[in-house]
Protein backbone atom coordinates (compact mmCIF):
# COMPACT_ATOMS: atom_id res chain seq x y z
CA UNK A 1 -18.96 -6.51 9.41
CA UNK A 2 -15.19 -5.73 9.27
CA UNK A 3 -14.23 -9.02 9.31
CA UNK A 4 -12.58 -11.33 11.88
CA UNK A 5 -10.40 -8.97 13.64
CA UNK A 6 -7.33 -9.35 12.15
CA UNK A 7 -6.01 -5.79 11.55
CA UNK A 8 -5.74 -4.16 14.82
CA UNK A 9 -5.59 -0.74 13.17
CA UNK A 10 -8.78 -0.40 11.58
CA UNK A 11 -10.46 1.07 14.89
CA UNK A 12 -11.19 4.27 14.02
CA UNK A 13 -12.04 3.83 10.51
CA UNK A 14 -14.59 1.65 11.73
CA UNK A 15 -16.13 3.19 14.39
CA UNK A 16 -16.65 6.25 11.91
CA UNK A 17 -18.08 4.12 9.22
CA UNK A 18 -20.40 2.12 11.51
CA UNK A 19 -20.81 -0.35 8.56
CA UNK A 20 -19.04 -2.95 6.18
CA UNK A 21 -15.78 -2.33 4.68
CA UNK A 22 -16.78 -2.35 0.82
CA UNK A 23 -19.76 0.17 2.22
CA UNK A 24 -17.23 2.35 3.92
CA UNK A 25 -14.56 2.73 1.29
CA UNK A 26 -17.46 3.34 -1.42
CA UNK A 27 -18.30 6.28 1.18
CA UNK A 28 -14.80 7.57 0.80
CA UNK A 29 -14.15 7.16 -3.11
CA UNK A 30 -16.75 7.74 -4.46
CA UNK A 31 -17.93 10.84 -5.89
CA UNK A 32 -20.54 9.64 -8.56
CA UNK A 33 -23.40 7.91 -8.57
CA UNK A 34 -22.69 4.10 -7.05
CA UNK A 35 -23.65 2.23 -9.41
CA UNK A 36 -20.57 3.48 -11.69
CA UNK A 37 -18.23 3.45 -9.13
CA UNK A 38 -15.59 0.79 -9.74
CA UNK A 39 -13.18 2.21 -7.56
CA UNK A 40 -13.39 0.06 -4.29
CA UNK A 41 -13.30 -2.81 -6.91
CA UNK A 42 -9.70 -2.70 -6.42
CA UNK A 43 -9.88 -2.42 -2.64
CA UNK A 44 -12.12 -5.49 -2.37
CA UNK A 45 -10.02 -7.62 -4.21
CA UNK A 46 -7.07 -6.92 -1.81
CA UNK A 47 -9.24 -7.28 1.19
CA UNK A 48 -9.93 -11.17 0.34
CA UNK A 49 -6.78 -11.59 -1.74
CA UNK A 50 -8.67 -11.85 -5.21
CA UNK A 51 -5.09 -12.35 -6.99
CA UNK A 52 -6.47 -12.73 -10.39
CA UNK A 53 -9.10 -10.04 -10.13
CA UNK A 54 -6.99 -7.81 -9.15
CA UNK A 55 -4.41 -8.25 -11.88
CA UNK A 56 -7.31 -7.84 -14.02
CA UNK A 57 -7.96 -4.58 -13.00
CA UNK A 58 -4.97 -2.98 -13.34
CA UNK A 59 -4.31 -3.84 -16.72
CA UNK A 60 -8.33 -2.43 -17.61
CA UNK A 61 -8.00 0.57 -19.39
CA UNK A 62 -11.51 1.14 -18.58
CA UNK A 63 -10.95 1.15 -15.19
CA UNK A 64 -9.02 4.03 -14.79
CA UNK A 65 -11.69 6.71 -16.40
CA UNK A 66 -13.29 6.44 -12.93
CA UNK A 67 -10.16 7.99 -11.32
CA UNK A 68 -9.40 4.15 -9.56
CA UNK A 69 -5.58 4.11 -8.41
CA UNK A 70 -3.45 1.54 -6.80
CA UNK A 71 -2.14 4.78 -4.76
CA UNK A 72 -5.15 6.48 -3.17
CA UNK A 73 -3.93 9.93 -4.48
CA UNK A 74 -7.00 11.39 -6.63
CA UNK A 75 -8.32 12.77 -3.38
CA UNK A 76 -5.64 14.14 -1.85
CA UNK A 77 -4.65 17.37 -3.46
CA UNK A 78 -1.97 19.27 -1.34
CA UNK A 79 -2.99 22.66 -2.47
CA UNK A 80 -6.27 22.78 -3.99
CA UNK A 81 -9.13 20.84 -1.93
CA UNK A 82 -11.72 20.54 -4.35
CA UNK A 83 -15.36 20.20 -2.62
CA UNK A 84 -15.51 16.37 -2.30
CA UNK A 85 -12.00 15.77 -1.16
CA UNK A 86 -10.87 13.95 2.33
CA UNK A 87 -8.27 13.91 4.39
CA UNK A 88 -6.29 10.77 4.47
CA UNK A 89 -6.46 9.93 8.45
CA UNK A 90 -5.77 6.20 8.44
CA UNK A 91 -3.72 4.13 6.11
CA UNK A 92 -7.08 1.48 5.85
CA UNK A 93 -8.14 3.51 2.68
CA UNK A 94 -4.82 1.38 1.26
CA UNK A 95 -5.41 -1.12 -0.98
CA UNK A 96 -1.82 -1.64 -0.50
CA UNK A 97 -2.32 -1.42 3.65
CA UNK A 98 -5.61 -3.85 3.10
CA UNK A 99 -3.35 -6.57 1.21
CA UNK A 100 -1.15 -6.89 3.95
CA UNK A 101 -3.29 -6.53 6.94
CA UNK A 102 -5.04 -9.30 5.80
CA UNK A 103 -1.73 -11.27 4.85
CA UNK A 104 -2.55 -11.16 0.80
CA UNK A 105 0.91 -11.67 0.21
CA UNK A 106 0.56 -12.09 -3.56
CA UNK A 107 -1.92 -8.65 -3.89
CA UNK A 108 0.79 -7.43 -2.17
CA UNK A 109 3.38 -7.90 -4.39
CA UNK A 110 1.04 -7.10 -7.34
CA UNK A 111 0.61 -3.54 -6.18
CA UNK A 112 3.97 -3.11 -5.76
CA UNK A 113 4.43 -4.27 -9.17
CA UNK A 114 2.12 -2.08 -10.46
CA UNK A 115 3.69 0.90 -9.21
CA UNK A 116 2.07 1.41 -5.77
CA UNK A 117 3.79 3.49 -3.20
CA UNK A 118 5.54 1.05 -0.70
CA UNK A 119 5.59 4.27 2.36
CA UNK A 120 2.19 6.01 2.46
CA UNK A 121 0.65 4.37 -0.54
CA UNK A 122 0.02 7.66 -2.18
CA UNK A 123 0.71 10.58 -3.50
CA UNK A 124 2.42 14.34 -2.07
CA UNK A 125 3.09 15.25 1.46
CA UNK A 126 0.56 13.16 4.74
CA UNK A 127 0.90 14.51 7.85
CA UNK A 128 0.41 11.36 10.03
CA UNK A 129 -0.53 13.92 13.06
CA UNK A 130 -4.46 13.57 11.90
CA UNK A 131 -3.78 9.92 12.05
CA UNK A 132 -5.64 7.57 14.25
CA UNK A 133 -4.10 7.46 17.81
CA UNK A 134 -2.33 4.21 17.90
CA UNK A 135 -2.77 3.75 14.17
CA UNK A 136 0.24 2.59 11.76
CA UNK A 137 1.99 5.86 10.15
CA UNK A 138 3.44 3.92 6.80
CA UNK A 139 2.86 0.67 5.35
CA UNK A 140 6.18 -0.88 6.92
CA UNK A 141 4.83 -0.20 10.24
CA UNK A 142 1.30 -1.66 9.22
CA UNK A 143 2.97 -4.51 8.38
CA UNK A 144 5.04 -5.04 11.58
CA UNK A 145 2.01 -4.17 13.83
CA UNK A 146 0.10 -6.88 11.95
CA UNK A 147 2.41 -9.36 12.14
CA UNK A 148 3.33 -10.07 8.82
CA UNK A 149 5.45 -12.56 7.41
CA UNK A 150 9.09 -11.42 6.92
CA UNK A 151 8.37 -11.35 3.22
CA UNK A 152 6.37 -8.55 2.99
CA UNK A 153 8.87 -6.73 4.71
CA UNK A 154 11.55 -7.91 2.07
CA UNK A 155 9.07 -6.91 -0.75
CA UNK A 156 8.98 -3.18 0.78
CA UNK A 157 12.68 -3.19 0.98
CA UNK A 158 13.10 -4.36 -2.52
CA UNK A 159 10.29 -1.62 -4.02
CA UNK A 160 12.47 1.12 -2.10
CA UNK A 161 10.53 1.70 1.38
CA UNK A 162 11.99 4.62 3.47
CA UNK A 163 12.92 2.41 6.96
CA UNK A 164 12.94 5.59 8.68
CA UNK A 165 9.53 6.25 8.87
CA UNK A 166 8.72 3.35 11.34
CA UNK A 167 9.09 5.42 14.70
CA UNK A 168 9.08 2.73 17.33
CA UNK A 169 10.35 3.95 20.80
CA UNK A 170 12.06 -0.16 21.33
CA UNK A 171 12.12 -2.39 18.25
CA UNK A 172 11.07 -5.28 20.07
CA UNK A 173 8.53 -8.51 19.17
CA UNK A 174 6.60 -7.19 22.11
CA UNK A 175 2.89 -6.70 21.27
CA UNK A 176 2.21 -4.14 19.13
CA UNK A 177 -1.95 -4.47 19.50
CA UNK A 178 -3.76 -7.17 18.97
CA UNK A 179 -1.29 -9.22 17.23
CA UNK A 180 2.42 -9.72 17.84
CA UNK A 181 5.41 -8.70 15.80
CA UNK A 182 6.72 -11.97 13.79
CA UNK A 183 9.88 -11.91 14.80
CA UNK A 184 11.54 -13.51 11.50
CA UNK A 185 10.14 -10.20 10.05
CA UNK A 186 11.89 -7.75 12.71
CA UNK A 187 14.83 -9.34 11.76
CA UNK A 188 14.63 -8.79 8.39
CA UNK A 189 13.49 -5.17 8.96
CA UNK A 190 16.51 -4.55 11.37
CA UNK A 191 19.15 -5.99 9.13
CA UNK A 192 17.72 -4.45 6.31
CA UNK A 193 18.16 -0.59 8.39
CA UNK A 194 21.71 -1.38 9.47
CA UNK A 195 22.96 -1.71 5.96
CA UNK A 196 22.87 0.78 3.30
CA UNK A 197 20.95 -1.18 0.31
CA UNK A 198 23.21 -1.57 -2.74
CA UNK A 199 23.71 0.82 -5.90
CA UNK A 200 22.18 -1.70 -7.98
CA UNK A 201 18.85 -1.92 -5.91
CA UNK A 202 18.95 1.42 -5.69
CA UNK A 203 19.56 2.19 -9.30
CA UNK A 204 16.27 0.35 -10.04
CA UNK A 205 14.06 1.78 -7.70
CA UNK A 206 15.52 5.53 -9.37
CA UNK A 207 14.42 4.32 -12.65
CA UNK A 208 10.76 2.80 -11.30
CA UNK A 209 10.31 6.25 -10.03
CA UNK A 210 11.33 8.07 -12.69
CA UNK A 211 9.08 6.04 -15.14
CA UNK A 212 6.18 6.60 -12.89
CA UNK A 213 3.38 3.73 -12.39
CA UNK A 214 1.45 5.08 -15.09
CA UNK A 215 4.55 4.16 -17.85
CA UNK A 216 6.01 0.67 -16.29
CA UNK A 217 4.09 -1.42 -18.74
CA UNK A 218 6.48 0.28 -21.36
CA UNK A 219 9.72 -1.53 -19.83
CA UNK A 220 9.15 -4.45 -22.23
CA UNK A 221 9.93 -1.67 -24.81
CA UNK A 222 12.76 0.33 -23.81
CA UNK A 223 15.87 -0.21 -25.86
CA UNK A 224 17.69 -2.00 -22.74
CA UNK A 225 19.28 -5.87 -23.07
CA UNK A 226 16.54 -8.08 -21.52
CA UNK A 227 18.16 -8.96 -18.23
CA UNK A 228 18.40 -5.46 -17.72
CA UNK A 229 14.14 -5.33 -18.25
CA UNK A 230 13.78 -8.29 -16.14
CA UNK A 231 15.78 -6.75 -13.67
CA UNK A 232 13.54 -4.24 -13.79
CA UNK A 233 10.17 -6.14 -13.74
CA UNK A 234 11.34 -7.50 -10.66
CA UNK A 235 10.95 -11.02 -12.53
C-alpha cells in the first residue's frame, strides 16, 4: 500500500496507480525493461529515509547511465515529447517531495546537497494547472501542507527556494488536509518572505546554479580559499 497516510497529497497519484508506491513510480520512470531499471532506487530510499543508500547513489557513476536524477527532469522535455514521456501532474514523482512528506529530514538535505531543485524539483517550465486539485504546487508548499518541521523550511530557504510560489489565500496554521501546518515552520517561512535574504546567501546560491548539479563535486577543486568551498558545500 501507500503507506500510513501521512502525505495528504498523494490522492490522485494513488488512485491512478491503484498499487504500491515503488510499483507506481517504476510505472512512471521507467522506459526499459524492469529488471535494469534503477531509477526508483533513488525514490525508495527517500520514501523510508535510507540516508546512507541514498548517498550511495548519487555518488554511483553507474547509476546515472539509466537516466536516474535527483530532479525528475529526463521526462519532461518542454518542446520535444518523445513517445514515452509524461506529464508531471503531481509533485509525488519527487524524490525531493517524497523526503519531506515523509519527514526524511536528512534525505532531504542530501538532495539539496546534491543539487536538487528546492521549487519544482526539476527541470524547465510546469504548469501546476494539470496539477492535482488540492495538490501542493512547489516543494515549500508540500512541506507546509505536511507539516514539516521548521527545518526543512530553513533548508529550502538556504538552497534558494522562490517563497513566492506558495499561493495560500490566509497564511494561517489552520488545516491544510490531513495534517496541520507546524506552526514553528510558518514562522520561519513568514520571516524568511518579509526579509530580502542577504548578498552573501544569495551569492552562493548564483554560483550553485551556475555550476549546475552535475559539476558540484568539483568545488573541492576550484582555486577558491577553503572557507570560501565550505561555504559553498554548505558544510
Amino acid at each position: 500500500v501507500w503507506g500510513t497516510g501521512r502525505p495528504e497529497g498523494r490522492e490522485g497519484a494513488a488512485g491512478c496507480a491503484g498499487r504500491n508506491l515503488k510499483e507506481w513510480l517504476r510505472e512512471q520512470f521507467c522506459d526499459h525493461p524492469l529488471e535494469h531499471c534503477e531509477d526508483t532506487r533513488l525514490h525508495d530510499a527517500a520514501y523510508v529515509g535510507d540516508l546512507q543508500t541514498l548517498r550511495s547513489l548519487l555518488q554511483e557513476e553507474s547509476y546515472r547511465r539509466y537516466g536516474a536524477d535527483v530532479d525528475v527532469n529526463h521526462h519532461l522535455t518542454p518542446d520535444v515529447q518523445p513517445r514515452f514521456s509524461r506529464r508531471l501532474t503531481s509533485l509525488v514523482v519527487c524524490p525531493l517531495y517524497i523526503s519531506a512528506a515523509y519527514h526524511n529530514l536528512q534525505c532531504f538535505r542530501l538532495l539539496l546537497l546534491a543539487g536538487a531543485n528546492p521549487d519544482f524539483n526539476c527541470n524547465g517550465p510546469v504548469n501546476t494547472q494539470g496539477f492535482y486539485r488540492g495538490s501542493p504546487g512547489c516543494v515549500m508548499d508540500a512541506v507546509l501542507r505536511h507539516g514539516c518541521e521548521a527545518a526543512f523550511v530553513s533548508l529550502l530557504v538556504e538552497f534558494g527556494a522562490n517563497l513566492n510560489l506558495v499561493k495560500w489565500e490566509s497564511l494561517g496554521p489552520e488545516s491544510r488536509g490531513r495534517r496541520k501546518v507546524d506552526p514553528e515552520a510558518l514562522q520561519v517561512f513568514k520571516e524568511a518572505r518579509s526579509v530580502p535574504r542577504t548578498l552573501l546567501c544569495l551569492c552562493r546560491v548564483a554560483v550553485r546554479r551556475a555550476l549546475g548539479k552535475n559539476r558540484l563535486h568539483l568545488i573541492p577543486s576550484l582555486p577558491l580559499p577553503d572557507p570560501i568551498k565550505k561555504f559553498l558545500l554548505h558544510e
